[in-house]
Each structure stands twice: as structure tokens, then as C-alpha cells.
PDB file of N, CA and C in Angstrom:
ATOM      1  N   UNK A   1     -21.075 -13.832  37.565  1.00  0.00           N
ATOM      2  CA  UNK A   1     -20.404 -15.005  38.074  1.00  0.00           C
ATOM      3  C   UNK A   1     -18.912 -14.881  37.748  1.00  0.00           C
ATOM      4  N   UNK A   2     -17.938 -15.150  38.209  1.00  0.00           N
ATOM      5  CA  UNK A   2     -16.625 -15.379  37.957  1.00  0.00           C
ATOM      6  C   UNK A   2     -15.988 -16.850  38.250  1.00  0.00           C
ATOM      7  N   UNK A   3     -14.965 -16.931  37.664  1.00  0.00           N
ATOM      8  CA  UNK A   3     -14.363 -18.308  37.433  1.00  0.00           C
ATOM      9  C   UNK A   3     -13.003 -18.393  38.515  1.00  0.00           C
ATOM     10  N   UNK A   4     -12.495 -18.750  38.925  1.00  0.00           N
ATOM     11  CA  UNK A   4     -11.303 -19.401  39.593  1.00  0.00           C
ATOM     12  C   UNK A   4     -10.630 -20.435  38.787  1.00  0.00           C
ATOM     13  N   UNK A   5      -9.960 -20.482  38.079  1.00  0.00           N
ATOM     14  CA  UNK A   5      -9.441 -21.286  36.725  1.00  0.00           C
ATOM     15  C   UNK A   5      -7.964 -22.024  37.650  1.00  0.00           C
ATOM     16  N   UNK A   6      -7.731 -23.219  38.137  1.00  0.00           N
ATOM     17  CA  UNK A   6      -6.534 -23.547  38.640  1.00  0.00           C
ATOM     18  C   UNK A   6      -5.815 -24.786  38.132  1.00  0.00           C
ATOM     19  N   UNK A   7      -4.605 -24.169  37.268  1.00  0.00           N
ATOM     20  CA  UNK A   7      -4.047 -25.812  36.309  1.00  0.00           C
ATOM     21  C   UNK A   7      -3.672 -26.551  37.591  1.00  0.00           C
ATOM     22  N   UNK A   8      -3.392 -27.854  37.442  1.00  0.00           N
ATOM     23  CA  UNK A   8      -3.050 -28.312  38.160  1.00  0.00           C
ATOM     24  C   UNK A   8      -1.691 -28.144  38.117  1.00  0.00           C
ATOM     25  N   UNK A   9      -0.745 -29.068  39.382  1.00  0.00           N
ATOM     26  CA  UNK A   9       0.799 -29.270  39.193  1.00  0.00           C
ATOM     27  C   UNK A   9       0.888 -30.735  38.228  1.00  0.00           C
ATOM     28  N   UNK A  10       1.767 -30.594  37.253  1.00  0.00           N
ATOM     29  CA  UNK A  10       1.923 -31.969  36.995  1.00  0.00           C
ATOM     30  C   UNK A  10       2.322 -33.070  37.685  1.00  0.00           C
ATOM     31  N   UNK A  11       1.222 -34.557  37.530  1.00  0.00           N
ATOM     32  CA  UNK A  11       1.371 -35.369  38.253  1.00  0.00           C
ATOM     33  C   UNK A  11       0.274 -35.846  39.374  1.00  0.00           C
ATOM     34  N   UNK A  12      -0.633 -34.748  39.349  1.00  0.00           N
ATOM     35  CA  UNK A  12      -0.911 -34.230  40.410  1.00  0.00           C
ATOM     36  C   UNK A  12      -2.821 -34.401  39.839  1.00  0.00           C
ATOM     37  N   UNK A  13      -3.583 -35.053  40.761  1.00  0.00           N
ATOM     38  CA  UNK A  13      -5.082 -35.131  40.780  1.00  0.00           C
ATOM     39  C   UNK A  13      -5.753 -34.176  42.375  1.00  0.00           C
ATOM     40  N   UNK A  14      -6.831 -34.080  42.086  1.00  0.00           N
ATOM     41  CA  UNK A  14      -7.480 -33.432  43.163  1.00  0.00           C
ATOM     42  C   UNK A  14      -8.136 -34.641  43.739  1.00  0.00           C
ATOM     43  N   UNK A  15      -7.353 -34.279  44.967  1.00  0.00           N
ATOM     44  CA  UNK A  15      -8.408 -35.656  45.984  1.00  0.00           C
ATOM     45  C   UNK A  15      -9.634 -35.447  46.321  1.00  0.00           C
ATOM     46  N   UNK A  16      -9.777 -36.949  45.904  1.00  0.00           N
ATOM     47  CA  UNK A  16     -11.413 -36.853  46.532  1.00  0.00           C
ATOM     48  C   UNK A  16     -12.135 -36.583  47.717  1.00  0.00           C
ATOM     49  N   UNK A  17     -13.057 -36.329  47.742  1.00  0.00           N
ATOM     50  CA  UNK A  17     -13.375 -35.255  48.992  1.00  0.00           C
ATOM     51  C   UNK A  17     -13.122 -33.505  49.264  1.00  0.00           C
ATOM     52  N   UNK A  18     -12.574 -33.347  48.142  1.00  0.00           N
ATOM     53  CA  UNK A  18     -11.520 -32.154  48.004  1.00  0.00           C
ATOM     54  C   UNK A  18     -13.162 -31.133  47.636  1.00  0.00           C
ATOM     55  N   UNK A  19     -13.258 -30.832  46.016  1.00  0.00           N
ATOM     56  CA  UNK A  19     -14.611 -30.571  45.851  1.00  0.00           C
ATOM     57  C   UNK A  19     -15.982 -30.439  47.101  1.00  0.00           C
ATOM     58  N   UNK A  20     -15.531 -31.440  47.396  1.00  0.00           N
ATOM     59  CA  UNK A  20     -17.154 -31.202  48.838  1.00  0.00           C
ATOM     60  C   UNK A  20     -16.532 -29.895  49.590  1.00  0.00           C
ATOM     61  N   UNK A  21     -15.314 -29.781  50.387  1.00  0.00           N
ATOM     62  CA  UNK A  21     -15.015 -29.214  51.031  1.00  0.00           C
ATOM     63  C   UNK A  21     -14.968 -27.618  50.360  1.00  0.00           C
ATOM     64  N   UNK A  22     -14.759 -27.486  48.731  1.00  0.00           N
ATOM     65  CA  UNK A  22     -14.610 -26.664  48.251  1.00  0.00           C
ATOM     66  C   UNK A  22     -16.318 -26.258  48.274  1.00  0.00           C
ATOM     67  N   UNK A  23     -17.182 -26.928  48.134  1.00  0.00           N
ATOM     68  CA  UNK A  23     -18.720 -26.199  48.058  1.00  0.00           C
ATOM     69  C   UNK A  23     -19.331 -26.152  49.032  1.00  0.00           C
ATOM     70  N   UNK A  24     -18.280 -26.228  50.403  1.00  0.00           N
ATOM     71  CA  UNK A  24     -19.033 -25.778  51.440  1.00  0.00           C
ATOM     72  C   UNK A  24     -19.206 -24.208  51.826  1.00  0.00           C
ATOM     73  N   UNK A  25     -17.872 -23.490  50.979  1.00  0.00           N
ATOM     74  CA  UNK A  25     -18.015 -22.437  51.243  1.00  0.00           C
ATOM     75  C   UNK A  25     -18.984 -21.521  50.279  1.00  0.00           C
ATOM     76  N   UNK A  26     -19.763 -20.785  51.215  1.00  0.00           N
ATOM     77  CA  UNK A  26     -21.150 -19.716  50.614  1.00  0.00           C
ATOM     78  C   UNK A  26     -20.971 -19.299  49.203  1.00  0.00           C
ATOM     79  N   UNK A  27     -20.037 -18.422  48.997  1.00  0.00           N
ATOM     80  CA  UNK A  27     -19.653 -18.194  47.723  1.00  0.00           C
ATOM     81  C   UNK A  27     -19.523 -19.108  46.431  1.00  0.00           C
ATOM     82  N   UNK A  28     -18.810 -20.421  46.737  1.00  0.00           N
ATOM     83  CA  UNK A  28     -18.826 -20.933  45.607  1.00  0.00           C
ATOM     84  C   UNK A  28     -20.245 -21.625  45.210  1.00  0.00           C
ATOM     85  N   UNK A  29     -20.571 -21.711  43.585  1.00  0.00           N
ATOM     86  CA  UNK A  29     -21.610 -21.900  43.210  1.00  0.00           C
ATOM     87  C   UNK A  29     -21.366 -23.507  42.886  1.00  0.00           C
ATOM     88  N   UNK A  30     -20.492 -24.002  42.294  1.00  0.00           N
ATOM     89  CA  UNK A  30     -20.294 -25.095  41.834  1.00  0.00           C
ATOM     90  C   UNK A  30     -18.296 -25.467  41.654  1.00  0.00           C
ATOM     91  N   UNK A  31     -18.293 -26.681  41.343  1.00  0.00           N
ATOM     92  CA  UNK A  31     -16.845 -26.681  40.975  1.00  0.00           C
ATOM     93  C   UNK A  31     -16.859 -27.933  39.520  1.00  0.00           C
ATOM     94  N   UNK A  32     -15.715 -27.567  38.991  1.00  0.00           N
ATOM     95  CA  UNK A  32     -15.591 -28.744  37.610  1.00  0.00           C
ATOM     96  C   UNK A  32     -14.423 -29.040  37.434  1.00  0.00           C
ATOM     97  N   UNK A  33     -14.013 -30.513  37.554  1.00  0.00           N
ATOM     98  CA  UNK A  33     -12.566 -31.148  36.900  1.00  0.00           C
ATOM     99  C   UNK A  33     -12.796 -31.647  35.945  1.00  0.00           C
ATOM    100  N   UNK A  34     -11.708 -30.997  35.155  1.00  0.00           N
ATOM    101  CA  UNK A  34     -12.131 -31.242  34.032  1.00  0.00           C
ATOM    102  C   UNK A  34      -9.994 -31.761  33.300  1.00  0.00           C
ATOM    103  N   UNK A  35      -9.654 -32.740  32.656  1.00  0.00           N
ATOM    104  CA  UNK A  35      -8.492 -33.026  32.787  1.00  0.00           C
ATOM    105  C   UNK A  35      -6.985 -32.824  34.328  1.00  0.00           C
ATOM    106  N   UNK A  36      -6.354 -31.447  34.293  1.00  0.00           N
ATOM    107  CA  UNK A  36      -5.665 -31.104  34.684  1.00  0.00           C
ATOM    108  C   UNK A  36      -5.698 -29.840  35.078  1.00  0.00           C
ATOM    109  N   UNK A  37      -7.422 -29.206  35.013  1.00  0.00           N
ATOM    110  CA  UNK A  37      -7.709 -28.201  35.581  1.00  0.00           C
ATOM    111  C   UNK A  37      -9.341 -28.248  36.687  1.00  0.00           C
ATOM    112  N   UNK A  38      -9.011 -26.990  37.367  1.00  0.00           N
ATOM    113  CA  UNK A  38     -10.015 -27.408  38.361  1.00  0.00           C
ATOM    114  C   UNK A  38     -10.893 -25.813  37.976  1.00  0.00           C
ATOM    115  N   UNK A  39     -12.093 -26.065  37.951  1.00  0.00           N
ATOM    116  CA  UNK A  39     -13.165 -24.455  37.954  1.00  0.00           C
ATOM    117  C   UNK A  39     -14.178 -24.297  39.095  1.00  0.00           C
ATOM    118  N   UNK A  40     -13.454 -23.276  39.811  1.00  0.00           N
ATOM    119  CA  UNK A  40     -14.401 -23.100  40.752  1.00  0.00           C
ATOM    120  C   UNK A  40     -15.434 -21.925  40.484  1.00  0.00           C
ATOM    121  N   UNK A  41     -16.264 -21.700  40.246  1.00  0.00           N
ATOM    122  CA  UNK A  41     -17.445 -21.081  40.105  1.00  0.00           C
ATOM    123  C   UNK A  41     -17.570 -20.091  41.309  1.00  0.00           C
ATOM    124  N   UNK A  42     -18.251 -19.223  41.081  1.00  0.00           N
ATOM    125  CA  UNK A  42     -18.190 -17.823  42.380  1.00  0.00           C
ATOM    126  C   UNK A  42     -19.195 -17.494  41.957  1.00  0.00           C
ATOM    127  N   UNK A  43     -20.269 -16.816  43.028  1.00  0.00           N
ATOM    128  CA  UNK A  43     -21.262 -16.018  42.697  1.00  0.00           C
ATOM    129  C   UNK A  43     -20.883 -14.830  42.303  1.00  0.00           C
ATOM    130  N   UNK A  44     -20.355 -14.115  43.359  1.00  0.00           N
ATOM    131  CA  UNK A  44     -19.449 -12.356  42.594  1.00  0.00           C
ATOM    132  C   UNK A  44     -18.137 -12.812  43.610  1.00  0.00           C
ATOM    133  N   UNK A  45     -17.304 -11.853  43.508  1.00  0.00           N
ATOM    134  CA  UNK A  45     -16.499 -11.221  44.205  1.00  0.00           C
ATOM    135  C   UNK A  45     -16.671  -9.628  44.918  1.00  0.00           C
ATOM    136  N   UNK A  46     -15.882  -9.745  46.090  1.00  0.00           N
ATOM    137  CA  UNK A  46     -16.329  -8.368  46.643  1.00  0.00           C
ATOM    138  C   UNK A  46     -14.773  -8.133  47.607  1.00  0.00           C
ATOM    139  N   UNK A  47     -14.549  -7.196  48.161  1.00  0.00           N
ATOM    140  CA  UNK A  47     -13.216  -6.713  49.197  1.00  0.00           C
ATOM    141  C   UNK A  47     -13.092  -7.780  49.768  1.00  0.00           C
ATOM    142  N   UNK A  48     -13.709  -8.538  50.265  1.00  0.00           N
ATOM    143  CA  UNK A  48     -13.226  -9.447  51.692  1.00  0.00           C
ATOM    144  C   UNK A  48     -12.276 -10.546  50.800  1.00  0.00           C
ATOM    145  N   UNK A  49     -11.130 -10.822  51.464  1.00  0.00           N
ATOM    146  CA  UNK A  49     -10.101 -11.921  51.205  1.00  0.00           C
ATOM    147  C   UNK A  49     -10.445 -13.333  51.478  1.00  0.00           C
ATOM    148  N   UNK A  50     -10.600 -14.117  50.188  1.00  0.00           N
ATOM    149  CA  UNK A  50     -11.149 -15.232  50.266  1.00  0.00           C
ATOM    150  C   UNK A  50      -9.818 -16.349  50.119  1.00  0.00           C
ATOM    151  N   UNK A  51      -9.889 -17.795  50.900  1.00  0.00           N
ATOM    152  CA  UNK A  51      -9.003 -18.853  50.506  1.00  0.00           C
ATOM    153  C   UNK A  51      -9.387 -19.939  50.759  1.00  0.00           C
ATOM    154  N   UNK A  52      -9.020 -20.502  49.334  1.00  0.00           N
ATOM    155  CA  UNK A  52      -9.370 -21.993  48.890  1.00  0.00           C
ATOM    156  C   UNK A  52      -7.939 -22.866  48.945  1.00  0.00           C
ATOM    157  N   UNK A  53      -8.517 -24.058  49.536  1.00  0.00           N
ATOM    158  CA  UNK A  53      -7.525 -24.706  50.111  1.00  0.00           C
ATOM    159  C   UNK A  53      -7.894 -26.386  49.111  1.00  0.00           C
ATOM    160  N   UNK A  54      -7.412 -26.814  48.236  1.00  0.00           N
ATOM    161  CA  UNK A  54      -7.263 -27.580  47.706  1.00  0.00           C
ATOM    162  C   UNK A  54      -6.113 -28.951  47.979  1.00  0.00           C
ATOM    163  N   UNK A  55      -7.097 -29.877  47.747  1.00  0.00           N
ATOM    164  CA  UNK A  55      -6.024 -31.188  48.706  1.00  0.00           C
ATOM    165  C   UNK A  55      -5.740 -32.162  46.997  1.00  0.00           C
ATOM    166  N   UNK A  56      -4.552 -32.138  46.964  1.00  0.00           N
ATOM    167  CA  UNK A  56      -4.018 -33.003  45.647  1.00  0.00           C
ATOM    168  C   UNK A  56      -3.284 -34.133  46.230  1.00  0.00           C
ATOM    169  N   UNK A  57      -3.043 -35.140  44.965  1.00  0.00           N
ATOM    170  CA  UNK A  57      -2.814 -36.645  45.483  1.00  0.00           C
ATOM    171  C   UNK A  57      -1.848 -36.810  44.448  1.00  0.00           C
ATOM    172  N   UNK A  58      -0.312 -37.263  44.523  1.00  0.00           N
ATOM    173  CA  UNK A  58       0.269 -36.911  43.258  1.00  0.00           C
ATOM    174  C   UNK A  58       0.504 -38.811  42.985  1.00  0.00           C
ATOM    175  N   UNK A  59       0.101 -38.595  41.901  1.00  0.00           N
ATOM    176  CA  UNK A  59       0.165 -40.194  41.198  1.00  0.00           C
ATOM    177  C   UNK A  59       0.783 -40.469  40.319  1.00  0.00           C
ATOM    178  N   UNK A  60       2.023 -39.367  39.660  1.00  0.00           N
ATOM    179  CA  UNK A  60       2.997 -39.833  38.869  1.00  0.00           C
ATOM    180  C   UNK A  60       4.227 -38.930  39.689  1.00  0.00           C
ATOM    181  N   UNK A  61       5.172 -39.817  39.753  1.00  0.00           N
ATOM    182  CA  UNK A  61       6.543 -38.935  40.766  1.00  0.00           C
ATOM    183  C   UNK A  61       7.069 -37.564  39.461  1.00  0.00           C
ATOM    184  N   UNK A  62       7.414 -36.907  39.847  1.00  0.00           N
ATOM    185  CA  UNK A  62       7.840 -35.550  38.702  1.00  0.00           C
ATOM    186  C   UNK A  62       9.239 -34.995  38.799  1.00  0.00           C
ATOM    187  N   UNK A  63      10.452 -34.666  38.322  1.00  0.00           N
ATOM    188  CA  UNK A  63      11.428 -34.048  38.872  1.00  0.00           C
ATOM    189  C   UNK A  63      10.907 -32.415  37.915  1.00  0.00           C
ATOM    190  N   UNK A  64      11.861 -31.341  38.693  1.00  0.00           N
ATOM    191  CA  UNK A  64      11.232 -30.187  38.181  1.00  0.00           C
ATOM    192  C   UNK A  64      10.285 -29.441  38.109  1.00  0.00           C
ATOM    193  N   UNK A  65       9.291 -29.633  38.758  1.00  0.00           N
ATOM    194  CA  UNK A  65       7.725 -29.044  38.842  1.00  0.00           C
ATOM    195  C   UNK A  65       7.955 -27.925  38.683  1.00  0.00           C
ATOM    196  N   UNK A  66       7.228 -27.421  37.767  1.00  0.00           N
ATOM    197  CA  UNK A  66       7.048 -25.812  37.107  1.00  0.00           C
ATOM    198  C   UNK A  66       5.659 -25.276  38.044  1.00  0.00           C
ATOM    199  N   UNK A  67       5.733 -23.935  37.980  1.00  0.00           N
ATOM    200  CA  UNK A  67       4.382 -23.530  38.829  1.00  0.00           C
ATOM    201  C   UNK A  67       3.358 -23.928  37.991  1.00  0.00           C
ATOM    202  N   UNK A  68       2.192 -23.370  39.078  1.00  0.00           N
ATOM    203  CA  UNK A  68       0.496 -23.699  38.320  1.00  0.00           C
ATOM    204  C   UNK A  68       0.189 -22.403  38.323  1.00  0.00           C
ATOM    205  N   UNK A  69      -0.735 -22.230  37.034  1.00  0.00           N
ATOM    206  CA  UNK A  69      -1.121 -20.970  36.700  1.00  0.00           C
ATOM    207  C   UNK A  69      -2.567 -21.223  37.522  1.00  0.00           C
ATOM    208  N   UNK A  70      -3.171 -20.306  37.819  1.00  0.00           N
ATOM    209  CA  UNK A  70      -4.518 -19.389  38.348  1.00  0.00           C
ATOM    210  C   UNK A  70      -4.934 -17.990  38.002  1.00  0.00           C
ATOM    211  N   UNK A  71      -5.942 -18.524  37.572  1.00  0.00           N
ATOM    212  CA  UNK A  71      -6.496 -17.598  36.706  1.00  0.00           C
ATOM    213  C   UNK A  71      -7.751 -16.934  37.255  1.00  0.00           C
ATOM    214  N   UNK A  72      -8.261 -15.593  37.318  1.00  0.00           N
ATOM    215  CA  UNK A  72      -9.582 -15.276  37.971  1.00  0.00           C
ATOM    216  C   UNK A  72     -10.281 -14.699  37.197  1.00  0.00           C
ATOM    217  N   UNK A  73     -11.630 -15.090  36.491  1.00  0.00           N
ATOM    218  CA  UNK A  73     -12.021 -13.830  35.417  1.00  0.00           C
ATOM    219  C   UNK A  73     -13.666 -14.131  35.531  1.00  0.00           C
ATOM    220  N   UNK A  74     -14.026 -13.161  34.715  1.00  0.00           N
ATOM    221  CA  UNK A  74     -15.616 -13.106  34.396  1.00  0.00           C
ATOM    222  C   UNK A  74     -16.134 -14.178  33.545  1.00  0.00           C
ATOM    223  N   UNK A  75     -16.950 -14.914  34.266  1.00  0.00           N
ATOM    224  CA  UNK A  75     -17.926 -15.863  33.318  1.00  0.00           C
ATOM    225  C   UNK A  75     -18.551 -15.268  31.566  1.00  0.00           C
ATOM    226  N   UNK A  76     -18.843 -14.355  32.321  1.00  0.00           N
ATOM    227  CA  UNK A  76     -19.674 -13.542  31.013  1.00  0.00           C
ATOM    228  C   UNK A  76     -18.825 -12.765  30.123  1.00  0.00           C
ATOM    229  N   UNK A  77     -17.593 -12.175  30.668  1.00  0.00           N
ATOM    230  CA  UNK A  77     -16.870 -11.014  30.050  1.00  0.00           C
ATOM    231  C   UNK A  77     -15.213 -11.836  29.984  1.00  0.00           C
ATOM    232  N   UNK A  78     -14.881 -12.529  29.954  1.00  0.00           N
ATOM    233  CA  UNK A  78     -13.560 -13.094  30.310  1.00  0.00           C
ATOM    234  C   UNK A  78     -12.273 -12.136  30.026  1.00  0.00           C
ATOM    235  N   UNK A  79     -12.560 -10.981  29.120  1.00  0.00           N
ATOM    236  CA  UNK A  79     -11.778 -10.490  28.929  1.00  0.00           C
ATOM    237  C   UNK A  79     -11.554  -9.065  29.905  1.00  0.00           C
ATOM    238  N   UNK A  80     -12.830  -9.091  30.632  1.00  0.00           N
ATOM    239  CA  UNK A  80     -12.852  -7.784  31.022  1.00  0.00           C
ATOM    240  C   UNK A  80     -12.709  -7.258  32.632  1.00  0.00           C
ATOM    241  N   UNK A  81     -12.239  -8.610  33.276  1.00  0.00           N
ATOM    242  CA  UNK A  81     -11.864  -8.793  34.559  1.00  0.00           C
ATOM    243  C   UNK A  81     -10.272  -8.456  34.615  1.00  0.00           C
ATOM    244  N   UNK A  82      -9.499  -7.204  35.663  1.00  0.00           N
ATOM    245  CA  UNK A  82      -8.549  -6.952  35.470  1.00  0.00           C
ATOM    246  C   UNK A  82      -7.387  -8.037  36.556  1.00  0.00           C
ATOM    247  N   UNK A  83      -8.013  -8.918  36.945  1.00  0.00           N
ATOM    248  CA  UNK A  83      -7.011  -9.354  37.703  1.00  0.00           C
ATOM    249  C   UNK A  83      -5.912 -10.493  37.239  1.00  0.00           C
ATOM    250  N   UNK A  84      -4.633 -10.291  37.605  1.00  0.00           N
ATOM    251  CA  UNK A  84      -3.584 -10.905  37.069  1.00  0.00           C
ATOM    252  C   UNK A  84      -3.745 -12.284  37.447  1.00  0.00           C
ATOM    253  N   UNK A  85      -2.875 -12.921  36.467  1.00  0.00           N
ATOM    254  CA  UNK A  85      -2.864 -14.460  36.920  1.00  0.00           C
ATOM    255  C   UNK A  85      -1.872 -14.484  37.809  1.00  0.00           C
ATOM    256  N   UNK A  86      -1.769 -15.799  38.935  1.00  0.00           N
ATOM    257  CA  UNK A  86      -1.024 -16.114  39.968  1.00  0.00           C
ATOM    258  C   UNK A  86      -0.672 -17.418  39.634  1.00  0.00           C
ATOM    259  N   UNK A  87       0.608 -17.878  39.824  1.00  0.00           N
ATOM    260  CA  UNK A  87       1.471 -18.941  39.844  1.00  0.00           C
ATOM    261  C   UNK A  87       1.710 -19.578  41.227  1.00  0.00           C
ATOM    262  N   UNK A  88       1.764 -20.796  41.363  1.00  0.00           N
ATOM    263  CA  UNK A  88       2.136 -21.424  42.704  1.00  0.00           C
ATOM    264  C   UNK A  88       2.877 -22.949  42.645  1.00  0.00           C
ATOM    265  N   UNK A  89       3.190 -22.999  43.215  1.00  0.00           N
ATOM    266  CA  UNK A  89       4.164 -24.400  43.348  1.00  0.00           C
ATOM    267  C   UNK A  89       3.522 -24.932  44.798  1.00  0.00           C
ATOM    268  N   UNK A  90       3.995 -26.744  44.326  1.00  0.00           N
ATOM    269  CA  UNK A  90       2.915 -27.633  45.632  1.00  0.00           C
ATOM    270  C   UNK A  90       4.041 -27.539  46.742  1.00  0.00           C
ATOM    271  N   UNK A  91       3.736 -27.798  47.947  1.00  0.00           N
ATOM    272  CA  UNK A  91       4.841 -27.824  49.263  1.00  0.00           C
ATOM    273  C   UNK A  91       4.423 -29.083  49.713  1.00  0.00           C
TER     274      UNK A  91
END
């Protein structure tokens, strides 16, 4: 299993309805909010290019928004998944 680890932006909640749309796709097994982060659950990963499209609702105004970290790793091995973390900013 692997994890999809995504902080949020500060300020910033996952709208509701958001999650459903996220477990419609085959791959994901489950999802969890949990404070200011979101876990999306994966059965495996494989070559094909996957994208998750997450809908946020920002409920405190912010000046400065720093990126959000994303993180991709092994459920079981966390240390032993080589892929880098990715940063993103909201548009």
C-alpha cells in the first residue's frame, strides 16, 4: 500500500464532497483528514500517471502562503520508497 501524504495550504480545509470524488478513483483504497493534512491511501503504484484533484475552501484569509508539502511513500516501509517530496501553492 502507499500513502499520498498532502499538508494542506494554510487557512485552507478540504471541501466537502472532495473525499467522495477522491474514492471514486480505482486505485485509491481509502482517504483520512486528519487536522491540516489529507492521506490518501493507494493500493500500489505502477508507470501510468495518476492525478488527484482536490477541492479546498479557505476559511481564514492568509497573506504569504508558503507551499504545501506532498509526500509519497510506503505504508509498510516509509523509509524505503525513493520518491521525492513535491511542493505546491493554491491558484
Amino acid at each position: 500500500m502507499v500513502i499520498v501524504e498532502v499538508s494542506l495550504l494554510s487557512g485552507f480545509i478540504l471541501a466537502p464532497g472532495s473525499r467522495m470524488l477522491l474514492e471514486r478513483k480505482i486505485i485509491v483504497k481509502k482517504t483520512e483528514v486528519k487536522a491540516d493534512v489529507v492521506y490518501i491511501y493507494l493500493e500500489k503504484l505502477n508507470d501510468e500517471s495518476q492525478t488527484f484533484i482536490l477541492q479546498l475552501e479557505q476559511v481564514i484569509q492568509m497573506k504569504n502562503l508558503k507551499p504545501a508539502i506532498i509526500k509519497v511513500y510506503d505504508y509498510y516501509q516509509p523509509g524505503r520508497l525513493q520518491i521525492p517530496s513535491y511542493t505546491g501553492v493554491g491558484s
